[in-house]
Protein backbone atom coordinates (compact mmCIF):
# COMPACT_ATOMS: atom_id res chain seq x y z
CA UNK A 1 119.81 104.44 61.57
CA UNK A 2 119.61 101.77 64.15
CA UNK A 3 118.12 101.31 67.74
CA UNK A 4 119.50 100.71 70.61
CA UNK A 5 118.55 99.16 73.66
CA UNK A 6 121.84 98.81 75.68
CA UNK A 7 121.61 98.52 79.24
CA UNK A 8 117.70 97.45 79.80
CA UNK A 9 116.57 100.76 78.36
CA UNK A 10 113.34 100.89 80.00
CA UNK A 11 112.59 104.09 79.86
CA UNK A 12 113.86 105.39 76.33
CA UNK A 13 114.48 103.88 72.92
CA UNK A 14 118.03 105.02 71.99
CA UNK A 15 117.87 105.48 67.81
CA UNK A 16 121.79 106.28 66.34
CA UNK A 17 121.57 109.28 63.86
CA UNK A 18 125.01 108.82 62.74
CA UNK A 19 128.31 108.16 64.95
CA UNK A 20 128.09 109.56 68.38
CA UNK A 21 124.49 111.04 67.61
CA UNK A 22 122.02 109.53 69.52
CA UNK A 23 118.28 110.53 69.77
CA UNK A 24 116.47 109.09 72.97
CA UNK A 25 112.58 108.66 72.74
CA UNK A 26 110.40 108.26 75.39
CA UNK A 27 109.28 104.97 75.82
CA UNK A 28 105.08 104.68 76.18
CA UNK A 29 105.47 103.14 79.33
CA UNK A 30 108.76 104.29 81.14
CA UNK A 31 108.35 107.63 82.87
CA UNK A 32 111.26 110.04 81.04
CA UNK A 33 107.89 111.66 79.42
CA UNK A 34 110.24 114.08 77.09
CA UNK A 35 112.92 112.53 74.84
CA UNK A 36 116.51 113.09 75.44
CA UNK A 37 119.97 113.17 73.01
CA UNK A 38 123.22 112.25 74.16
CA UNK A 39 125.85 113.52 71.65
CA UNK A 40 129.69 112.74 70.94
CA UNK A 41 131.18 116.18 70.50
CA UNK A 42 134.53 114.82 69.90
CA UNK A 43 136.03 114.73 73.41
CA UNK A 44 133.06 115.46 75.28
CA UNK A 45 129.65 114.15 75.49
CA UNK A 46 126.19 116.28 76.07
CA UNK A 47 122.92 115.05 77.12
CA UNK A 48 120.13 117.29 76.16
CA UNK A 49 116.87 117.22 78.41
CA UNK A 50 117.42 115.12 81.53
CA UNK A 51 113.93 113.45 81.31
CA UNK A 52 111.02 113.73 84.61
CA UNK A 53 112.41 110.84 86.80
CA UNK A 54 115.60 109.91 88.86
CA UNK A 55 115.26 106.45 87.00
CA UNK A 56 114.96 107.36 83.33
CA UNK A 57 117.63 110.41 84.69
CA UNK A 58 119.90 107.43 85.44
CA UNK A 59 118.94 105.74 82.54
CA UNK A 60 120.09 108.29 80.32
CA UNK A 61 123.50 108.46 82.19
CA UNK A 62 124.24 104.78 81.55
CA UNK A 63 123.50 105.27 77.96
CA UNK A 64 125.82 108.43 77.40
CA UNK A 65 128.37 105.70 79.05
CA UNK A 66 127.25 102.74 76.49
CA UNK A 67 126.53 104.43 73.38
CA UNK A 68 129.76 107.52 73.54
CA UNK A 69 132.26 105.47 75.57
CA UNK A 70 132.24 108.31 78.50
CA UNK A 71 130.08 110.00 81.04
CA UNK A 72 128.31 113.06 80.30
CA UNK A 73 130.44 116.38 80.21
CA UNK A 74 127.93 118.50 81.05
CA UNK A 75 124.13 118.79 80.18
CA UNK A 76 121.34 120.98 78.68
CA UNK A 77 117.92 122.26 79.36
CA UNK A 78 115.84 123.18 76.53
CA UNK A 79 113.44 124.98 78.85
CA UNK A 80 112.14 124.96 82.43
CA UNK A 81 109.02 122.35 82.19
CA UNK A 82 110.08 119.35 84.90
CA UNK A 83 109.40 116.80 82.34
CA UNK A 84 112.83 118.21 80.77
CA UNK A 85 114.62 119.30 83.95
CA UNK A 86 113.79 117.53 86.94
CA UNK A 87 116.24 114.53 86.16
CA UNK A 88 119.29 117.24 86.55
CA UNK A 89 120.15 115.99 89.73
CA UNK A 90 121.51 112.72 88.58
CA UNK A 91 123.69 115.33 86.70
CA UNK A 92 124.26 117.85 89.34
CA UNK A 93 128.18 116.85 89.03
CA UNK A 94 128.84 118.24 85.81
CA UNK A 95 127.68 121.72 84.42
CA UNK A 96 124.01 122.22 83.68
CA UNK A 97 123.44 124.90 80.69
CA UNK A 98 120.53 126.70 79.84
CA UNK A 99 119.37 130.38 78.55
CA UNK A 100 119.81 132.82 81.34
CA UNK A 101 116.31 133.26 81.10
CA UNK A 102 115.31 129.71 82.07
CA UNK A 103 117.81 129.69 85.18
CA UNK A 104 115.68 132.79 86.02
CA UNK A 105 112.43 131.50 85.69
CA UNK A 106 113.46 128.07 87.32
CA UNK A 107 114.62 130.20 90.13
CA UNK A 108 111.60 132.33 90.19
CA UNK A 109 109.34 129.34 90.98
CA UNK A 110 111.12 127.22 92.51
CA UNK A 111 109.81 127.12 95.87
CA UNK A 112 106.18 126.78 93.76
CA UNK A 113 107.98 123.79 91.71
CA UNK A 114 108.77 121.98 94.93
CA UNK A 115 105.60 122.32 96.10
CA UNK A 116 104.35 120.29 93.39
CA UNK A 117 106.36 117.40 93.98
CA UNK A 118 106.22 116.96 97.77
CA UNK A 119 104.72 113.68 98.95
CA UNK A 120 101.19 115.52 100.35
CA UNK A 121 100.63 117.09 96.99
CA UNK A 122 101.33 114.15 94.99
CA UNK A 123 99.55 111.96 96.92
CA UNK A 124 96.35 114.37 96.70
CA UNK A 125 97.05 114.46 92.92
CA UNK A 126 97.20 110.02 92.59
CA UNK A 127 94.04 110.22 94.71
CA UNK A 128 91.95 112.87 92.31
CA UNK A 129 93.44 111.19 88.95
CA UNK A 130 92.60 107.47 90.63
CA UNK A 131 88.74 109.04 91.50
CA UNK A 132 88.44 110.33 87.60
CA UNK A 133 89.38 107.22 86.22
CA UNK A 134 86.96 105.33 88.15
CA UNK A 135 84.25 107.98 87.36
CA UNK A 136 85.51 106.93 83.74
CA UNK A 137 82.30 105.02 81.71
CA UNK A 138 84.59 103.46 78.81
CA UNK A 139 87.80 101.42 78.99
CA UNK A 140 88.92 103.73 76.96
CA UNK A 141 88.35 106.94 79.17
CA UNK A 142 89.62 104.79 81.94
CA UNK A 143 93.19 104.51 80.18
CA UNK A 144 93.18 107.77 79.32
CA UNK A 145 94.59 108.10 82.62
CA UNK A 146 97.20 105.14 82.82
CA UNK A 147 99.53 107.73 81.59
CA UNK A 148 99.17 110.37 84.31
CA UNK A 149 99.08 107.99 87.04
CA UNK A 150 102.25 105.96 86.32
CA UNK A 151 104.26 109.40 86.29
CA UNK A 152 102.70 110.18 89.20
CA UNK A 153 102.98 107.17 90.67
CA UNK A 154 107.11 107.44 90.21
CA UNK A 155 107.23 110.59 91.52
CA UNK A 156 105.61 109.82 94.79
CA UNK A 157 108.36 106.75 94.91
CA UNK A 158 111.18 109.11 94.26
CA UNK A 159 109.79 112.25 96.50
CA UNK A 160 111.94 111.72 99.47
CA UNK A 161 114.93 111.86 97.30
CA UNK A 162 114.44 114.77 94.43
CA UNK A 163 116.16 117.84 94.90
CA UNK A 164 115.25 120.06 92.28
CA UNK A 165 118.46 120.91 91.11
CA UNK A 166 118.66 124.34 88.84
CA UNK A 167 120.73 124.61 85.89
CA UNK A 168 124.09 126.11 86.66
CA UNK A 169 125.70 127.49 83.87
CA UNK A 170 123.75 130.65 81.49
CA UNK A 171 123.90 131.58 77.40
CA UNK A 172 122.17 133.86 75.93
CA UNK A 173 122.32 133.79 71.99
CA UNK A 174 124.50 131.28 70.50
CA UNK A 175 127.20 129.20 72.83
CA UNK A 176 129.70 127.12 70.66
CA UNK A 177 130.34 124.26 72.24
CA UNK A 178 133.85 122.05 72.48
CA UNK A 179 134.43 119.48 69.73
CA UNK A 180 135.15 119.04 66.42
CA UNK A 181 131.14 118.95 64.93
CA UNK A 182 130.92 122.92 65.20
CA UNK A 183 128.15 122.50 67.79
CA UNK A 184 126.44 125.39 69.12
CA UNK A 185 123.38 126.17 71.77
CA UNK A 186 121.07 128.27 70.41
CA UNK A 187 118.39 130.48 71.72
CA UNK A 188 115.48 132.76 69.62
CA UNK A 189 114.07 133.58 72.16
CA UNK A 190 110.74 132.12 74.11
CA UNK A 191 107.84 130.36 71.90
CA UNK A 192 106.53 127.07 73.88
CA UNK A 193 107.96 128.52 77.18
CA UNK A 194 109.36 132.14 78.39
CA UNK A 195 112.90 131.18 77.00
CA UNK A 196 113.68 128.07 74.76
CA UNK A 197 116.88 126.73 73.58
CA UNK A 198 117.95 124.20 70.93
CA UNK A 199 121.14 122.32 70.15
CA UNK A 200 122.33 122.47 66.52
CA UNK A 201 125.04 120.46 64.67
CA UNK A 202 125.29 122.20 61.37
CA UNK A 203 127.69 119.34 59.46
CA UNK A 204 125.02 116.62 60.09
CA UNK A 205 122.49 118.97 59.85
CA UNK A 206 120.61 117.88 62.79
CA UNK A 207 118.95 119.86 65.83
CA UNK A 208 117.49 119.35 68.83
CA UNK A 209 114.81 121.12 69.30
CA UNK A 210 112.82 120.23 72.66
CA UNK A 211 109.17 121.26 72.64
CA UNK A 212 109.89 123.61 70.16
CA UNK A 213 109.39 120.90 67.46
CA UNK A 214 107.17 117.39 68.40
CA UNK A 215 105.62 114.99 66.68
CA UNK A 216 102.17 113.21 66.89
CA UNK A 217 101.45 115.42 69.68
CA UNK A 218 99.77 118.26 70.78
CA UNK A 219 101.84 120.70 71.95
CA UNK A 220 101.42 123.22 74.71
CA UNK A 221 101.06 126.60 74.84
CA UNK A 222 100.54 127.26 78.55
CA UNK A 223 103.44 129.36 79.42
CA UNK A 224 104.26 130.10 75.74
CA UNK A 225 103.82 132.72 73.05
CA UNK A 226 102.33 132.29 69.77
CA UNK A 227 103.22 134.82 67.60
CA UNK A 228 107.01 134.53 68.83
CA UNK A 229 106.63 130.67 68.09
CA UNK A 230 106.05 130.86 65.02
CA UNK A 231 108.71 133.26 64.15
CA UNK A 232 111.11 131.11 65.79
CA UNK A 233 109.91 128.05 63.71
CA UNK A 234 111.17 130.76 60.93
CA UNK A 235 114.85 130.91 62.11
CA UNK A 236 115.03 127.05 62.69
CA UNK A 237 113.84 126.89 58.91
CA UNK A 238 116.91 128.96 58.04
CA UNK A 239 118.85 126.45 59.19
CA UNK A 240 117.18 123.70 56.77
CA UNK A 241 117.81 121.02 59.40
CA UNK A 242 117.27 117.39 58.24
CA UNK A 243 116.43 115.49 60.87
CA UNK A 244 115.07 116.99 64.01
CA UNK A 245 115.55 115.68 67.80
CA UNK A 246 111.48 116.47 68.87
CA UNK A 247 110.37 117.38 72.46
CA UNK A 248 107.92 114.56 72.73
CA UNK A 249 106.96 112.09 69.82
CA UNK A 250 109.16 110.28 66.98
CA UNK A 251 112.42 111.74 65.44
CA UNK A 252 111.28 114.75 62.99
CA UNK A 253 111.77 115.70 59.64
CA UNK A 254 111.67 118.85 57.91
CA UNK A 255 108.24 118.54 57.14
CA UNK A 256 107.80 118.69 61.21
CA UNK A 257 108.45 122.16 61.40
CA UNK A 258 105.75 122.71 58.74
CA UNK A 259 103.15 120.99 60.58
CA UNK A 260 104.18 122.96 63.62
CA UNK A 261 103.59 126.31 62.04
CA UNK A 262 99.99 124.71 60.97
CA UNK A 263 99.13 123.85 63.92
CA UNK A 264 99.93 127.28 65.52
CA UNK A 265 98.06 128.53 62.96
CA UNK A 266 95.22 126.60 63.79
CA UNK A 267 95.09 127.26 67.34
CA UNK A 268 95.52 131.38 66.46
CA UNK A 269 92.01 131.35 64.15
CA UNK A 270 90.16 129.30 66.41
CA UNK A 271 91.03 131.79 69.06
CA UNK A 272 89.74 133.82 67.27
CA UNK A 273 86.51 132.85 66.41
CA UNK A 274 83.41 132.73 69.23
CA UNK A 275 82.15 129.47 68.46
CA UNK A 276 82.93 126.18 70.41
CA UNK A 277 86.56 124.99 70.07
CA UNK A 278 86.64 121.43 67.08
CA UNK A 279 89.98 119.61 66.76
CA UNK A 280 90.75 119.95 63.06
CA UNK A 281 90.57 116.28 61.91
CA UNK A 282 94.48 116.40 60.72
CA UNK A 283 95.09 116.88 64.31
CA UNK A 284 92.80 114.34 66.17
CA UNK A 285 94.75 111.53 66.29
CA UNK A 286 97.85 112.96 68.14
CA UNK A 287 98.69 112.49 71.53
CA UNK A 288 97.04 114.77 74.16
CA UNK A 289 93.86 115.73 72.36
CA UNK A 290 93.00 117.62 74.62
CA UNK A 291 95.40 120.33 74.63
CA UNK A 292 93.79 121.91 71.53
CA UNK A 293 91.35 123.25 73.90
CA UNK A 294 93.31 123.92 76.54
CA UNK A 295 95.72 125.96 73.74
CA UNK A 296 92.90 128.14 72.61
CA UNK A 297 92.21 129.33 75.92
CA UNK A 298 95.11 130.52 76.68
CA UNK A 299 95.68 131.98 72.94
CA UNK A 300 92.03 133.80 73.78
CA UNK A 301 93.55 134.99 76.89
CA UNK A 302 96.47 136.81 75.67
CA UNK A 303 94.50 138.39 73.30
CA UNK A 304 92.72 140.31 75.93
CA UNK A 305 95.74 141.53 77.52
CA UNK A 306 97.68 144.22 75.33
CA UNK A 307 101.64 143.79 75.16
CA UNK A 308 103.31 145.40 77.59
């Protein structure tokens, strides 16, 4: 495996699985956020996840150019979060796939989703993150909001020219895709968000996964479903993938999915318990520490409110 960095890659690290694979990860200090994968299907090329910004969006187009020899066919959502959509209008020429589902929810809240990212709300957003960083006593607690405030930061630069653009094209199930790799779109159903889908090549035995599956980081459970997530980290088991295109965080293993499931596991017992929320000490040194917290909550949450 080799990296590539054609093209100025500021904003990803472009790592070659095997001919025509690429896995993009998010470099610490671009502003994609999520990582990306632009794949040679033999004759067409896919990005999956088109990354938070209009420049790491445009980014990822040059590199489907440099590292497949074309332009991207057509693209893929792996769910509705912005950090893995709002770059589809640098793609809004070719199709945009995604579960039916998604394109439903992303319709659903759109008009809420724009609200986020118009120049008064962003602007109101720099100046709280800017005020809790100064209230900050530590460098340390200072740079825990570098992060924040360079995405946000891009954004506000961008906000005159995002259109949130929707994904175009639907699948529910399994979509084969054209090629010679036997590549299909796959959904299970909706674990990190209300509808999640993955991309699988079975003869390299590699799959991207989106949030799904990432590494070194907490992930979130905000909009998800536990007990569904962990059933669908059953399926992608099945599969016995060997390498593993994450949502956020380094290129995964199998070993990644088994972390996942104890992590999820975590999170459901300390739900369950009464007593303030501890980060088991496997998990304190990932990213986002403090979405254990914010995980439990919302775990606690849905327990209170019966199916249905």
């Amino acid at each position: 495996m080799s990296e590539s960095t054609a093209h100025g890659s500021t904003h990803y690290a472009f790592e070659t699985l095997e001919d025509g694979v690429s896995f993009g990860r998010a470099r610490p200090q671009g502003t994609g956020l999520s990582n990306t994968g632009v794949i040679d299907l033999g004759g067409a090329t896919v990005v999956f996840d088109t990354s938070l910004t209009l420049h790491s969006a445009r980014e990822i187009r040059a590199a489907s150019v440099a590292l497949t020899g074309r332009p991207p066919s057509f693209a893929v959502n792996s769910h509705r979060h912005l950090d893995h959509l709002l770059g589809n209008q640098v793609f809004a020429d070719r199709p945009i796939y995604a579960t039916r589902r998604t394109i439903e929810r992303v319709l659903q809240l759109r008009a809420e989703m724009e609200q986020e990212l118009t120049p008064a709300k962003l602007d109101a957003e720099i100046r709280e993150l800017e005020e809790r960083q100064r209230a900050q006593s530590t460098d340390g607690g200072r740079a825990e909001y570098d992060e924040p405030l360079r995405f946000h930061r891009m954004l506000r630069t961008e906000a005159a020219e995002i259109r949130l653009t929707p994904p175009s094209d639907g699948f529910d199930g399994e979509l084969r895709l054209p090629g010679d790799l036997d590549a299909s779109l796959l959904t299970y159903g909706g674990g990190h968000s209300e509808s999640d889908a993955l991309l699988w090549l079975p003869k390299s035995r590699i799959l991207f996964a989106g949030d799904l599956l990432v590494a070194d980081n907490h992930p979130n459970l905000a909009s998800g479903d536990l007990p569904t997530w962990l059933e669908i980290l059953d399926r992608i088991d099945e599969l016995h993938p060997e390498r593993i295109g994450t949502g956020h965080g380094p290129l995964g293993t199998p070993e990644t999915i088994e972390v996942a499931r104890d992590y999820l596991t975590a999170v459901r017992e300390a739900a369950r318990e009464s007593k303030d929320v501890e980060i088991p000490a496997r998990f304190r040194s990932w990213a986002m520490a403090e979405s254990f917290e914010q995980n439990v909550a919302s775990v606690r949450e849905r327990m209170k409110t019966p199916p249905g």
